[in-house]
N, C-alpha and C. Protein backbone atom coordinates (compact mmCIF):
# COMPACT_ATOMS: atom_id res chain seq x y z
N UNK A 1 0.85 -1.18 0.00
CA UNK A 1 0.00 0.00 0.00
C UNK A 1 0.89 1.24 0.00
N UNK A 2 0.41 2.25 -0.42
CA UNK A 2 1.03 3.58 -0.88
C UNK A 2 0.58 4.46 0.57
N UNK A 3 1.44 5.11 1.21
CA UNK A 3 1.43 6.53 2.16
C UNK A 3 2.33 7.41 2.38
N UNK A 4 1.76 8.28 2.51
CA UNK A 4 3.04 9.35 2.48
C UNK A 4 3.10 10.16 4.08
N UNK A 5 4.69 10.15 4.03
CA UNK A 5 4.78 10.33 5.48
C UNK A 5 5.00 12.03 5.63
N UNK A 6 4.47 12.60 6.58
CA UNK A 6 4.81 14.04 6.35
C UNK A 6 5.83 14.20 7.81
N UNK A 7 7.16 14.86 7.64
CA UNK A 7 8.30 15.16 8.82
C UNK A 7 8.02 16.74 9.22
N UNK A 8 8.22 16.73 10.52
CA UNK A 8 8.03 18.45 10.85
C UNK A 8 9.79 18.91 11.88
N UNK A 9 10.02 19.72 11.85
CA UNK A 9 10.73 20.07 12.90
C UNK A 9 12.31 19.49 12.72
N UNK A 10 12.66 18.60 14.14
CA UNK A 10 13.71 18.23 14.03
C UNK A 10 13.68 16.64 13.06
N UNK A 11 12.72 16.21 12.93
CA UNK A 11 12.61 15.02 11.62
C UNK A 11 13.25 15.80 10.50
N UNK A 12 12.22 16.65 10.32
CA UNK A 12 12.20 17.23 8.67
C UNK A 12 14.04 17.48 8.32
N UNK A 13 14.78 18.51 9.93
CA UNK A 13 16.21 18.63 9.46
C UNK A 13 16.76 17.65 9.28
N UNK A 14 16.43 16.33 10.31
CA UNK A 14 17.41 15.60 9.68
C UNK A 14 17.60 14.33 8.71
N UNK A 15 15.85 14.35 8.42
CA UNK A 15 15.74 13.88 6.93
C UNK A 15 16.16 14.42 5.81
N UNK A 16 15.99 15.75 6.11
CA UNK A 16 16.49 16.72 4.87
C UNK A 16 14.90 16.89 3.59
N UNK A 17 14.01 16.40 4.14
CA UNK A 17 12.58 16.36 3.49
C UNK A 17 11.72 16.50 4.63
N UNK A 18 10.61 17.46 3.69
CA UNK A 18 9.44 17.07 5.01
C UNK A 18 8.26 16.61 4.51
N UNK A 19 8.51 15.53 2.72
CA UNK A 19 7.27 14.88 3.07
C UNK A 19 8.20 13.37 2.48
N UNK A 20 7.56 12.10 2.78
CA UNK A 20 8.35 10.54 2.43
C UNK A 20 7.45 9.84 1.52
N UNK A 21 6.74 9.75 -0.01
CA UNK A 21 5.65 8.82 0.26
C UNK A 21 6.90 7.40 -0.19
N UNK A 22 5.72 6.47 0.56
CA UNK A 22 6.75 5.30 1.30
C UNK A 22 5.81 3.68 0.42
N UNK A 23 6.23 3.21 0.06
CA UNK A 23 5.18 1.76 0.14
C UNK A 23 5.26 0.88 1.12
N UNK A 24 4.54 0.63 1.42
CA UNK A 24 4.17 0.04 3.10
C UNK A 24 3.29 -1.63 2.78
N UNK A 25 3.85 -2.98 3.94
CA UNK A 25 3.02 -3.75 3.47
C UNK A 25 1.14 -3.40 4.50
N UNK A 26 0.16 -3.89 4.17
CA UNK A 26 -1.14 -3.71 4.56
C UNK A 26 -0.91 -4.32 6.56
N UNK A 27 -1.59 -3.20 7.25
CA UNK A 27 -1.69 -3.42 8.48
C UNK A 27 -0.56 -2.94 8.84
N UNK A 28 -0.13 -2.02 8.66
CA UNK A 28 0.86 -1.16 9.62
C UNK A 28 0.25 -0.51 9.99
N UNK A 29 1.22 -0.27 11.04
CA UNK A 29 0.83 0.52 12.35
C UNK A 29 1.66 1.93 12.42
N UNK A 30 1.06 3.08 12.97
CA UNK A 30 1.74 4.30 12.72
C UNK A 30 2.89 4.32 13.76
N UNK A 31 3.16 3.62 14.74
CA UNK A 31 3.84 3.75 15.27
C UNK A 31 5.29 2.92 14.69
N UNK A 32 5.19 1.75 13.43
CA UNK A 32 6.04 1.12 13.06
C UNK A 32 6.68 1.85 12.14
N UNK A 33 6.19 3.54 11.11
CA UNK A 33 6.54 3.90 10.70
C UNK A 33 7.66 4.55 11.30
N UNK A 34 7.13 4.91 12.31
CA UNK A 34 8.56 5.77 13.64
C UNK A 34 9.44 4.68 13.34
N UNK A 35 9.55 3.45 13.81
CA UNK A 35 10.54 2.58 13.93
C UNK A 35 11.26 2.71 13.11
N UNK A 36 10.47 1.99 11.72
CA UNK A 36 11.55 2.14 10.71
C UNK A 36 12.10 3.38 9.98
N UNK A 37 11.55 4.30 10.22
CA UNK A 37 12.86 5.93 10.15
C UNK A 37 13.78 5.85 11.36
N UNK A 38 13.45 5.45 12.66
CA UNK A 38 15.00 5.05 13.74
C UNK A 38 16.00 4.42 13.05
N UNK A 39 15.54 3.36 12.27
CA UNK A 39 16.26 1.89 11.85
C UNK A 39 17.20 3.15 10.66
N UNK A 40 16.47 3.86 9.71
CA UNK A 40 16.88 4.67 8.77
C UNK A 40 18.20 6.24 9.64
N UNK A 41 17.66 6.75 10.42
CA UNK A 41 18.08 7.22 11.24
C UNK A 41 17.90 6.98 12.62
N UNK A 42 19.43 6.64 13.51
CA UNK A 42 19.06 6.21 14.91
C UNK A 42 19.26 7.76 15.47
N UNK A 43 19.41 8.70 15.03
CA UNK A 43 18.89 9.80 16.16
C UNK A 43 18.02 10.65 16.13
N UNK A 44 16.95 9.84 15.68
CA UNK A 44 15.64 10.12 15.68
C UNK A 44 15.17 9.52 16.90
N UNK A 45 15.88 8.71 17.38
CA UNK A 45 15.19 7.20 18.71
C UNK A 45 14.45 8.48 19.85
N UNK A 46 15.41 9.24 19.92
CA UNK A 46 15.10 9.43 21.69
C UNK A 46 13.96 10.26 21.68
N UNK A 47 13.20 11.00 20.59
CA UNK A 47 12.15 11.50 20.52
C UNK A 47 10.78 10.42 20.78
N UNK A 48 11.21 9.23 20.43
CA UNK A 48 10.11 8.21 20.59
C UNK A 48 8.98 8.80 21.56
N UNK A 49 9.12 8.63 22.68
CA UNK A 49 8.41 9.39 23.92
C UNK A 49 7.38 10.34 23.94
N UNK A 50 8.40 11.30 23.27
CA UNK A 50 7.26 12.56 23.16
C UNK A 50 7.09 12.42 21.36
N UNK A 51 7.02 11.66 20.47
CA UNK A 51 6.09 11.92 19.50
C UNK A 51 4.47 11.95 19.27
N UNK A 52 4.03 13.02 19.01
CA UNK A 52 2.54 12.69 18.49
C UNK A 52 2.33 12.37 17.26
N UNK A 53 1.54 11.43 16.74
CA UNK A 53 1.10 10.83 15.61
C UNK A 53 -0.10 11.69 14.43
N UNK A 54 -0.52 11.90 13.55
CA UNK A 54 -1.76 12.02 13.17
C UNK A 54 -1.81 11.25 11.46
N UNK A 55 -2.87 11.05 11.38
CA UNK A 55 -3.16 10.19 10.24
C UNK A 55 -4.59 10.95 9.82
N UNK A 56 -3.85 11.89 8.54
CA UNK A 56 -5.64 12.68 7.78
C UNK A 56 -5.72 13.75 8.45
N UNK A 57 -4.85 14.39 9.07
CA UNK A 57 -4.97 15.82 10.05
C UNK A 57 -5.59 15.45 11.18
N UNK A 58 -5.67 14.33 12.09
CA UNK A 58 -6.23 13.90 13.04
C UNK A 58 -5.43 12.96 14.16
N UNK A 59 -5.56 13.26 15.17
CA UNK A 59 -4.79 12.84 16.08
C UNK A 59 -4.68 11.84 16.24
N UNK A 60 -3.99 10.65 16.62
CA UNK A 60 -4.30 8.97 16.39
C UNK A 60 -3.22 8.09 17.60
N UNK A 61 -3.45 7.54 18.23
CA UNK A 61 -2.69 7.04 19.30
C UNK A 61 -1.42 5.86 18.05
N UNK A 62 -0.32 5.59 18.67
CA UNK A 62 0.71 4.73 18.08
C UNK A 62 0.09 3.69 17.61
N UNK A 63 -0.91 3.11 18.11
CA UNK A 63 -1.16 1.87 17.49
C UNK A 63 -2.34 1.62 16.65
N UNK A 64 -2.34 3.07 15.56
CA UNK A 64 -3.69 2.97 14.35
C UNK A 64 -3.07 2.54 13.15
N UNK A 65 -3.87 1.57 12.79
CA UNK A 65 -3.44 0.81 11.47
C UNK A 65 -4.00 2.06 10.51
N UNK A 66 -3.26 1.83 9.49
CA UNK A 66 -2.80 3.00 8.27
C UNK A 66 -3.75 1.71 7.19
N UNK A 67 -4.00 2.67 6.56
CA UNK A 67 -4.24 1.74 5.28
C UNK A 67 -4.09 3.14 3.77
N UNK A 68 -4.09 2.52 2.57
CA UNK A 68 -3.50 3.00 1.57
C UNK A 68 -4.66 4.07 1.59
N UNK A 69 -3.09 5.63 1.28
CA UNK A 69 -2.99 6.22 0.78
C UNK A 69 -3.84 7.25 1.76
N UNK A 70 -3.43 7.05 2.94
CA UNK A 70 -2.88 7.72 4.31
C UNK A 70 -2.12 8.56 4.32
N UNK A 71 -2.17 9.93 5.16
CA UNK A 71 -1.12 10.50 5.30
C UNK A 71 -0.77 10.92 6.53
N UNK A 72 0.55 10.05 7.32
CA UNK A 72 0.53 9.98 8.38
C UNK A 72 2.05 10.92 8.73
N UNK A 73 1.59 12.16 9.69
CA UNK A 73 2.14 13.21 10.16
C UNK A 73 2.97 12.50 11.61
N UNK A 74 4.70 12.72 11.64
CA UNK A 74 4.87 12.63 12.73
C UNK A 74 5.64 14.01 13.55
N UNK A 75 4.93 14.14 14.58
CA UNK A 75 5.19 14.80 15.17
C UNK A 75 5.74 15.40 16.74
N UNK A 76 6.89 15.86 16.48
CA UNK A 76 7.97 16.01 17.93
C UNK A 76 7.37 17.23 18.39
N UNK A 77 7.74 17.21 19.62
CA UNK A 77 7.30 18.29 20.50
C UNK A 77 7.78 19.82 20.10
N UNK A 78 7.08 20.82 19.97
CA UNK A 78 7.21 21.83 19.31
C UNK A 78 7.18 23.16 20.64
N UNK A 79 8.22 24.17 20.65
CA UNK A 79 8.48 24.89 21.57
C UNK A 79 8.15 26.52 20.65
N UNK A 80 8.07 27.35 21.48
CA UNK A 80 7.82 28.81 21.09
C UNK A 80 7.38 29.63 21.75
N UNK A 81 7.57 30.82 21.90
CA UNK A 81 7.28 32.29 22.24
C UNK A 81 6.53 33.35 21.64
């Protein structure tokens, strides 16, 4: 299945992109997408914790299955003034 991953923040720098579309096999989980960008980049890991997920502009706990042609936003904790 086809999704595209959108990066914000400190993802996006150190992907060097801030959108991925990815082919994915059926029944992933949004939280396995995190994984395998760790596996791609390991210093992405320590954000694990505080990432929020969304899938469709909507908030989604780690463990929502994606299905094609999803667009699943990950998102690190964001600071400002």
């Amino acid at each position: 299945m086809e999704i595209t991953v959108r990066l914000f923040a400190a993802f996006q720098e150190t992907v060097g992109t801030d959108t991925l579309p990815m082919a994915w096999r059926s029944g992933l989980r949004a939280i396995e997408v995190f994984e395998w960008l760790c596996g791609q980049y390991p210093q992405l890991a320590p954000w694990g914790p505080h990432l929020r997920f969304a899938v469709n502009y909507e908030f989604v706990p780690p463990e929502h299955a994606l299905v094609a042609g999803d667009e699943v936003a990950l998102i690190p904790p964001v600071s400002g003034g």
